[in-house]
C-alpha atoms as a PDB file:
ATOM      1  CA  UNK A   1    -136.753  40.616 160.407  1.00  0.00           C
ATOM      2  CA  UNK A   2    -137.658  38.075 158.267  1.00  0.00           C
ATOM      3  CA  UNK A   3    -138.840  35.490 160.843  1.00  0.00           C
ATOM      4  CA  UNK A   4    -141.004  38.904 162.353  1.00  0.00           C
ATOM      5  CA  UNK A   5    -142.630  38.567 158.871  1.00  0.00           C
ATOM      6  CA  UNK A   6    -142.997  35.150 158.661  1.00  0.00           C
ATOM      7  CA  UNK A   7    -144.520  34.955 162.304  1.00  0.00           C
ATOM      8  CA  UNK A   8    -146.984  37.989 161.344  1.00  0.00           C
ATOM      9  CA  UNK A   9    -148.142  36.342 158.187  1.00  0.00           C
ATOM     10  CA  UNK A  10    -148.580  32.710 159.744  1.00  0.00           C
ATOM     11  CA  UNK A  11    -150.741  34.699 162.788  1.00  0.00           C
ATOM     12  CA  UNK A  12    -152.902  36.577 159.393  1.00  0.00           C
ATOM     13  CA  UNK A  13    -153.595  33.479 158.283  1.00  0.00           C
ATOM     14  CA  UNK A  14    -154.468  31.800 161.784  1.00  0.00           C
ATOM     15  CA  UNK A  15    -156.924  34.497 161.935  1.00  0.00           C
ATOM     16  CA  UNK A  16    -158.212  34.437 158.581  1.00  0.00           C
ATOM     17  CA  UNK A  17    -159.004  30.630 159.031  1.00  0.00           C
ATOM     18  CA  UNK A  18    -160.183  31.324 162.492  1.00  0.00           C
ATOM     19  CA  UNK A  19    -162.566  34.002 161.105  1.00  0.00           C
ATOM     20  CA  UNK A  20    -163.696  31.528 158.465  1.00  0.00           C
ATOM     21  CA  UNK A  21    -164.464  28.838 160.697  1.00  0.00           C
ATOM     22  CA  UNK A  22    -166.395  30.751 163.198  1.00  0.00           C
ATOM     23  CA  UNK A  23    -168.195  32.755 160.367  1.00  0.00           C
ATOM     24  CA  UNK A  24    -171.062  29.860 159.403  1.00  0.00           C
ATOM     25  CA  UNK A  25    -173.849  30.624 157.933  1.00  0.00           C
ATOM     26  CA  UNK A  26    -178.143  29.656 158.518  1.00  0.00           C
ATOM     27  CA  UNK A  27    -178.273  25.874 159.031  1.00  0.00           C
ATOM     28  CA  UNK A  28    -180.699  24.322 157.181  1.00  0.00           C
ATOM     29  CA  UNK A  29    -182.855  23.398 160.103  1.00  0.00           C
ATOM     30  CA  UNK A  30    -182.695  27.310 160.484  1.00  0.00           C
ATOM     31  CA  UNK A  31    -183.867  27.917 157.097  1.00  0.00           C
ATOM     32  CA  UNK A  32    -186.186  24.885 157.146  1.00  0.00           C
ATOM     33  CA  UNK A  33    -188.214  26.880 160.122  1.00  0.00           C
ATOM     34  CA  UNK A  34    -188.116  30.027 158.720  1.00  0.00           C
ATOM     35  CA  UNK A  35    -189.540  28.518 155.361  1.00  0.00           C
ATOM     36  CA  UNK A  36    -192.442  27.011 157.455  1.00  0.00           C
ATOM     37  CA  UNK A  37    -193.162  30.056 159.650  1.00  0.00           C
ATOM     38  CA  UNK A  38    -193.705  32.106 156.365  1.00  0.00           C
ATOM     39  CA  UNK A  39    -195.378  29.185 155.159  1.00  0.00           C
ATOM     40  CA  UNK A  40    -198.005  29.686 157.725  1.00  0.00           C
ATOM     41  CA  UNK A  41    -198.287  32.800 157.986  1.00  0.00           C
ATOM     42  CA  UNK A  42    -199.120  32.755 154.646  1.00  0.00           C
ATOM     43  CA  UNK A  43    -201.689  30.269 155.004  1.00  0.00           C
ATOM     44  CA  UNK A  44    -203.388  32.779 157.191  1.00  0.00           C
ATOM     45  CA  UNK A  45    -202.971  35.639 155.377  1.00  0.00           C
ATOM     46  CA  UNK A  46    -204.021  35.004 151.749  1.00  0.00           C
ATOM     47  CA  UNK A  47    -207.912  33.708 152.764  1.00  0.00           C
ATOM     48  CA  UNK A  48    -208.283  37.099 154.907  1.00  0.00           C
ATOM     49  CA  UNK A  49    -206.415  38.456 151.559  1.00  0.00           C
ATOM     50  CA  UNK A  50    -209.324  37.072 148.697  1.00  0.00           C
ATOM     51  CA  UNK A  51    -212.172  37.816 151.513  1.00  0.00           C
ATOM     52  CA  UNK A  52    -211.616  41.256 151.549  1.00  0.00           C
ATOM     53  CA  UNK A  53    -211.077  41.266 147.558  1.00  0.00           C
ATOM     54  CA  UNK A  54    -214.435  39.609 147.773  1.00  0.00           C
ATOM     55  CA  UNK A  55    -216.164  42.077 149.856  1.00  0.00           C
ATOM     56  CA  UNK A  56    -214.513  44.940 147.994  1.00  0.00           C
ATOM     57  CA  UNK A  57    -216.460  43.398 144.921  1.00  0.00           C
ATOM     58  CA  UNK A  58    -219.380  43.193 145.870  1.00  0.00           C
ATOM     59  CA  UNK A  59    -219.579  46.435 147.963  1.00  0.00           C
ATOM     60  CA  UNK A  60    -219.083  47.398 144.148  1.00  0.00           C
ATOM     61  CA  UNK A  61    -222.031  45.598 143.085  1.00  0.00           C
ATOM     62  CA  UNK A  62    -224.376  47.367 145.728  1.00  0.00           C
ATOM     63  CA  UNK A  63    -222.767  50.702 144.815  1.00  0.00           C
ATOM     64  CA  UNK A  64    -223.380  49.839 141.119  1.00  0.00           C
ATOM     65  CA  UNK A  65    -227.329  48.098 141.906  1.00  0.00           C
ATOM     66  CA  UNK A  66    -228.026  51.444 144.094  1.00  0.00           C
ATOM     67  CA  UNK A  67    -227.260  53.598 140.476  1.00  0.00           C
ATOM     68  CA  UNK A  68    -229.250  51.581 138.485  1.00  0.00           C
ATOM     69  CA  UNK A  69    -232.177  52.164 141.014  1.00  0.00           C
ATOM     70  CA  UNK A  70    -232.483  55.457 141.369  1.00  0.00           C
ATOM     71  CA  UNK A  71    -232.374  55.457 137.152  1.00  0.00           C
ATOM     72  CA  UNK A  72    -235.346  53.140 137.541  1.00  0.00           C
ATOM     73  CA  UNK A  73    -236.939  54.841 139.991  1.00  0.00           C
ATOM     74  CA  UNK A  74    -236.507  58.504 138.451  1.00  0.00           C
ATOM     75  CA  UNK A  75    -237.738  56.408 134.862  1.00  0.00           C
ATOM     76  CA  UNK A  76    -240.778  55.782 136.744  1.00  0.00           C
ATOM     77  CA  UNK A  77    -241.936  58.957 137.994  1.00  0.00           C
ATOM     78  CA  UNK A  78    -241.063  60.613 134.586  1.00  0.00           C
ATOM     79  CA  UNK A  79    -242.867  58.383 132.476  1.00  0.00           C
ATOM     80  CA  UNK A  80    -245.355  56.712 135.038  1.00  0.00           C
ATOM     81  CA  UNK A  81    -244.413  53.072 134.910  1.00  0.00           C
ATOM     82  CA  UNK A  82    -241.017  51.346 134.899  1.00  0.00           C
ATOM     83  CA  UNK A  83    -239.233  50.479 131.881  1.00  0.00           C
ATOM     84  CA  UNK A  84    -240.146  46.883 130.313  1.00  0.00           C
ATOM     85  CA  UNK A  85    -239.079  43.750 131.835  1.00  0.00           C
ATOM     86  CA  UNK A  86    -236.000  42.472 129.840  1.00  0.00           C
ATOM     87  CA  UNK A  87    -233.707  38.930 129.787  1.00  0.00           C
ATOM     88  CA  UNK A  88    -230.981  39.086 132.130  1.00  0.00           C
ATOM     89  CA  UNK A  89    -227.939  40.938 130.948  1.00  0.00           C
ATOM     90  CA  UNK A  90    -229.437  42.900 128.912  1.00  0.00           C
ATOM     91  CA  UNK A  91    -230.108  47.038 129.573  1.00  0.00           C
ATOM     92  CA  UNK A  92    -233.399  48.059 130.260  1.00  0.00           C
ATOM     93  CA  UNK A  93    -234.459  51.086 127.484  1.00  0.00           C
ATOM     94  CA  UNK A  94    -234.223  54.688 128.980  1.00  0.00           C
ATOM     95  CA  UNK A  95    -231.374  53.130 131.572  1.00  0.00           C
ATOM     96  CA  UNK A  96    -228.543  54.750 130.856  1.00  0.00           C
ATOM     97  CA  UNK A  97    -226.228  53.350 134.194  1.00  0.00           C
ATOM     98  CA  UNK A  98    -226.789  49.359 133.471  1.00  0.00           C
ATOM     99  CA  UNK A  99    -223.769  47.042 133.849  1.00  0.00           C
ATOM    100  CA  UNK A 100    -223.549  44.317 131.306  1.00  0.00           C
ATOM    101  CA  UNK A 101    -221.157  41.445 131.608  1.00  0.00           C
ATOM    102  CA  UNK A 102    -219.937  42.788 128.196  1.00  0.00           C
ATOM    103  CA  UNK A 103    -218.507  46.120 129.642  1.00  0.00           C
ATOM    104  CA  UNK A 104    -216.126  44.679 131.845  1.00  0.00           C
ATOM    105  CA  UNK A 105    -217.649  46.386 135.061  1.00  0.00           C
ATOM    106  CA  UNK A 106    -219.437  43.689 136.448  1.00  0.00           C
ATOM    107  CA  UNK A 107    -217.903  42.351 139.638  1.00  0.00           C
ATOM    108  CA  UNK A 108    -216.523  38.488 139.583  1.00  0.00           C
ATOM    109  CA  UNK A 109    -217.785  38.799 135.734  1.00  0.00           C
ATOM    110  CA  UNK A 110    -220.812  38.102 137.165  1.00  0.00           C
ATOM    111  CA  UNK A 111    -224.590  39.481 135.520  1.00  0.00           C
ATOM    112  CA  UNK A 112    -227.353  41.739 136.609  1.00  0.00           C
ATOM    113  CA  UNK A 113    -231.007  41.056 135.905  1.00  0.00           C
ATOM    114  CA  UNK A 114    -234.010  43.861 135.539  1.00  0.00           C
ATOM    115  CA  UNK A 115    -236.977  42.452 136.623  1.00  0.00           C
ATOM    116  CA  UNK A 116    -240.440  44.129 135.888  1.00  0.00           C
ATOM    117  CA  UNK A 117    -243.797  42.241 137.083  1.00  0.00           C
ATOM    118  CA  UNK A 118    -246.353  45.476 135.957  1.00  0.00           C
ATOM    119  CA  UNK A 119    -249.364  43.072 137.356  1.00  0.00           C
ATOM    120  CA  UNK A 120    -248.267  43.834 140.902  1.00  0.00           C
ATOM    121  CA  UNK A 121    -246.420  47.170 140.580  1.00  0.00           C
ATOM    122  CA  UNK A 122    -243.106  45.209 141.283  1.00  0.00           C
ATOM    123  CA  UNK A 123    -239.684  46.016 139.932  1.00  0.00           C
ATOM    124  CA  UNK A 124    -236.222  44.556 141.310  1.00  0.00           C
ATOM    125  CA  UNK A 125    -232.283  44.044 139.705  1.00  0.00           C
ATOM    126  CA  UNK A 126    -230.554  41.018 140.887  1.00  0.00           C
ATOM    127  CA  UNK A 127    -227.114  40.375 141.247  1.00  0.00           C
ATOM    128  CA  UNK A 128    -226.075  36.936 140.485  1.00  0.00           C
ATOM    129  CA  UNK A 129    -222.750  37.163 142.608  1.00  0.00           C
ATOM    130  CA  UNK A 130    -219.873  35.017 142.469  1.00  0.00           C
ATOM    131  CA  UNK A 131    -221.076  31.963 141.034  1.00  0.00           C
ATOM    132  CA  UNK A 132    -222.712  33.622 137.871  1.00  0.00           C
ATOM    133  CA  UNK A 133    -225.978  31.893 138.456  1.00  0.00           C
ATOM    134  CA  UNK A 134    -229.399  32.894 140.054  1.00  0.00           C
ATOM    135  CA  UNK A 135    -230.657  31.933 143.207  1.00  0.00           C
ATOM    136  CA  UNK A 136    -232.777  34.699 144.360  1.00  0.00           C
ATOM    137  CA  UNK A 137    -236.971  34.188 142.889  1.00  0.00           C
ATOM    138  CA  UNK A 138    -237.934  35.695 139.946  1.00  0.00           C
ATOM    139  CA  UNK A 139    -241.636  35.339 139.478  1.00  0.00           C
ATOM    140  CA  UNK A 140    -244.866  34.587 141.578  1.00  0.00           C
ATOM    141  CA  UNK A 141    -245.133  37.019 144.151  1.00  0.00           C
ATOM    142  CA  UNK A 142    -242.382  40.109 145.394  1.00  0.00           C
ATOM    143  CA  UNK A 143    -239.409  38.088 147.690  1.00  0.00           C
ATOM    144  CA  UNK A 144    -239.067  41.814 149.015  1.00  0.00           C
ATOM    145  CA  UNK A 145    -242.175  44.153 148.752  1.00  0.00           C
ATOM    146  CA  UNK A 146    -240.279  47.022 150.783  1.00  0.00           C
ATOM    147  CA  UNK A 147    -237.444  49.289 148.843  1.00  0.00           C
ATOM    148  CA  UNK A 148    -233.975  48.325 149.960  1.00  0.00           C
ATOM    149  CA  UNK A 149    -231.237  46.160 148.795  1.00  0.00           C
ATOM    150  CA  UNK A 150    -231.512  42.478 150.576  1.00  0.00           C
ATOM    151  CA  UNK A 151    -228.377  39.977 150.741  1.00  0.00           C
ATOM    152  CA  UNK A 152    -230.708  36.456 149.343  1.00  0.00           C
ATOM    153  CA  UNK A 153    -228.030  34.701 151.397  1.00  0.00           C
ATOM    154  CA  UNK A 154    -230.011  35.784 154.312  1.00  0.00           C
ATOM    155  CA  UNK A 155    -232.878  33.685 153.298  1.00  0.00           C
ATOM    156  CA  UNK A 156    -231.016  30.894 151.679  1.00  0.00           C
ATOM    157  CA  UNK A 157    -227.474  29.813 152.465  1.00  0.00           C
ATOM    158  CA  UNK A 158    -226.262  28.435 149.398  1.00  0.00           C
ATOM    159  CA  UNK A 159    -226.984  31.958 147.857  1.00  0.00           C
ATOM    160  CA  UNK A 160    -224.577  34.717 146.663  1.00  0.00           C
ATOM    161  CA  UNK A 161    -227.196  37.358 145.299  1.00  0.00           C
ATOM    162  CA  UNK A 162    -227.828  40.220 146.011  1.00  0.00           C
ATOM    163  CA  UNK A 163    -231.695  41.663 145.494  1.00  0.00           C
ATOM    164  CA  UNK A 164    -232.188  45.760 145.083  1.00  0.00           C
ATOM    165  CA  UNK A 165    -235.982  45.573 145.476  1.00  0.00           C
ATOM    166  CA  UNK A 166    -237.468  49.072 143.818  1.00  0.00           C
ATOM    167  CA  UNK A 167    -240.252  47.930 146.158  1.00  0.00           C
ATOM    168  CA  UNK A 168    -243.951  46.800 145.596  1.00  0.00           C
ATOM    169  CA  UNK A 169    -246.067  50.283 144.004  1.00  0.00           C
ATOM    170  CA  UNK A 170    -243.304  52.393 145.227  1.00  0.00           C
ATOM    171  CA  UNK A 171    -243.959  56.243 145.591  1.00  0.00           C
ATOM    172  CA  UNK A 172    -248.190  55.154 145.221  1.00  0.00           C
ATOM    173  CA  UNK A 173    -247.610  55.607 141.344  1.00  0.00           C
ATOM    174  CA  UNK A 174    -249.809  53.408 139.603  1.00  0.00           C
ATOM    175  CA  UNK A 175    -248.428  51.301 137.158  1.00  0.00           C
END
């Protein structure tokens, strides 16, 4: 009886050491080539990631530029003219939906301008996008004489703003 246990303890541990040695774990290799799959598929990922985060904000922007107009707009045909050119960043009087960097609403922490030129009837908000600075014109003539909002990237590539023209003597108002 006692060699019986002996014999059935010796096999245990034969196949405890067999299960350990045939047990092995990820190589390193193997984790090496998992690390640089993920790796790349990260790498292709995250830009597709921040463009859409991009495009979310300024979908914002044009949602946000497209309040502001109709403000302006129904400002003009209540009290004849549009409100009074003022500096960038800074809410035009009677405006009640106008985004200042200040309120924290203002995709990329970016600015909007209000841009009034009563000598030709001409009224426009820029967006200054994701750089913070303008590119789009401000005086002279309209860039955009019809209503509509107008990506300035169109017309110059190193642009990122975004023009919501209110249109030249809209609605045959004068000014």
């Amino acid at each position: 009886m006692n060699s019986s246990k002996a014999t059935y303890r010796s096999h245990n541990v034969f196949l405890l050491r067999h299960a350990l040695a045939c047990s092995t774990g990820f190589t390193l290799l193997e984790i090496l080539v998992v690390v640089i799959v993920i790796g790349i598929l990260g790498a292709i990922a995250i830009p597709n990631l921040l463009a859409q985060v991009d495009k979310a904000r300024y979908s914002e922007a044009k949602t946000q530029m497209s309040c502001m107009a109709k403000e302006l707009t129904a400002y003009r045909y209540e009290h004849g003219t549009f409100p009074p050119d003022v500096n960038r960043n800074i809410k035009p009087a009677g405006i009640d939906c106008f985004y200042t960097r200040e309120s924290g609403q203002v995709p990329f922490d970016s600015q909007y301008d209000y841009d009034r030129h009563s000598s030709q009837c001409y009224a426009h908000i820029s967006f200054f996008g994701k750089d913070g600075e303008r590119d789009a014109p401000t005086a002279g003539s309209p860039a955009y004489p019809n209503p509509g909002l107008y990506d300035h990237s169109e017309t110059d590539s190193n642009s990122d703003d975004w023009v919501y023209s209110l249109g030249l003597n809209p609605g045959g108002i004068g000014c």
